[in-house]
Protein backbone atom coordinates (compact mmCIF):
# COMPACT_ATOMS: atom_id res chain seq x y z
CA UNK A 1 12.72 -33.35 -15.44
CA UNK A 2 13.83 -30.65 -18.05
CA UNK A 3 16.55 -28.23 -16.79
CA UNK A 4 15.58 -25.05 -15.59
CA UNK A 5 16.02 -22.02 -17.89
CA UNK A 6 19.46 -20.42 -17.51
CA UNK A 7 19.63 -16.26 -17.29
CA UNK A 8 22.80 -14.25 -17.67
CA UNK A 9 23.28 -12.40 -14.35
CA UNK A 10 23.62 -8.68 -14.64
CA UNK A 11 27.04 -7.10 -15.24
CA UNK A 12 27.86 -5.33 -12.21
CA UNK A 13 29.46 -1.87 -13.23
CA UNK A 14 30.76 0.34 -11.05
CA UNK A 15 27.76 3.16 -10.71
CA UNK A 16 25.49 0.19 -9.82
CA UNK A 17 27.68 -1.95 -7.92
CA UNK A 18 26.06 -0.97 -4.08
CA UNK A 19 22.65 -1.70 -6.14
CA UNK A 20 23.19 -4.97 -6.15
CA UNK A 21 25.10 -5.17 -2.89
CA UNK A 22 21.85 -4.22 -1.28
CA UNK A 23 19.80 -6.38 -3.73
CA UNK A 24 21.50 -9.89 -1.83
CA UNK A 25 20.96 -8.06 1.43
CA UNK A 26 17.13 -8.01 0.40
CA UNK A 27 17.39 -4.29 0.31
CA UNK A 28 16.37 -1.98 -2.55
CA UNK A 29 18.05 1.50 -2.97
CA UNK A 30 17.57 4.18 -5.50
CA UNK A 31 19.25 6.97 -6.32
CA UNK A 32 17.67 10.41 -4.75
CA UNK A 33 19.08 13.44 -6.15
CA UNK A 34 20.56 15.72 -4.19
CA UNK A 35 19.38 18.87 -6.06
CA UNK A 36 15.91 18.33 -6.95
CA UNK A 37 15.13 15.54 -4.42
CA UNK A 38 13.63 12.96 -7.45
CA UNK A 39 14.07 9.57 -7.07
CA UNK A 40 15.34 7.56 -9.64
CA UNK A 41 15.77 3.70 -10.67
CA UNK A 42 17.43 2.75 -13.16
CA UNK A 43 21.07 3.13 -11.07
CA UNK A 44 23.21 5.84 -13.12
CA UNK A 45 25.41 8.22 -11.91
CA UNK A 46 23.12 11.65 -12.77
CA UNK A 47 19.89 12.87 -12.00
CA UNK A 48 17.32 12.08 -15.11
CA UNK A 49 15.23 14.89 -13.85
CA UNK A 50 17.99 17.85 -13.75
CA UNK A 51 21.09 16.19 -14.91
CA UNK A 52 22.95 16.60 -11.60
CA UNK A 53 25.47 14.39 -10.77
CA UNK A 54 24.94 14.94 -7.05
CA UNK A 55 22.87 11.86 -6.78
CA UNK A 56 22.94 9.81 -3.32
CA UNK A 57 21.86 6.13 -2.36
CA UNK A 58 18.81 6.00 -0.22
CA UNK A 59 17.03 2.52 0.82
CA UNK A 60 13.10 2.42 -0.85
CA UNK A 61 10.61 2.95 2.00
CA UNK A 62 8.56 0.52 1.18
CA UNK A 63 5.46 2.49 0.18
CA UNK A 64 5.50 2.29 -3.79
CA UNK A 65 3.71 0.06 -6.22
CA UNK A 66 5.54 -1.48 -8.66
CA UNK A 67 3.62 -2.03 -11.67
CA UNK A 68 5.77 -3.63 -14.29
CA UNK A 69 9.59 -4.60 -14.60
CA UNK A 70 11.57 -4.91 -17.46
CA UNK A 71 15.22 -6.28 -18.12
């Protein structure tokens, strides 16, 4: 049997670090931005809407449709 493909795992920085804390705990979280409310994924430490840097974690509800998924 051939070997399974081998992947780099992700460097985990310190602005996504809780990501992938709640990635092994089967949980996703985004970022929601205090300011404007917009929810954002890629983790990074500002809002891409507004540019505030008053951006929270909040767990995904669940309700979205993910319809492609780069890396």
């Amino acid at each position: 049997m051939a070997d399974a493909p081998r992947f780099d795992l992700p460097t985990i920085e310190a602005e996504s670090a809780e990501f992938w804390a709640g990635m092994r705990e089967g949980k996703l979280l985004l970022r929601r931005c205090g300011d404007c409310g917009a929810l954002h994924y890629y983790p990074r430490p500002f809002c891409p809407e507004c540019w505030s840097e008053d951006v929270s974690w909040q767990p995904a509800c669940g309700k979205a449709t993910l319809y492609t998924h780069s890396t």
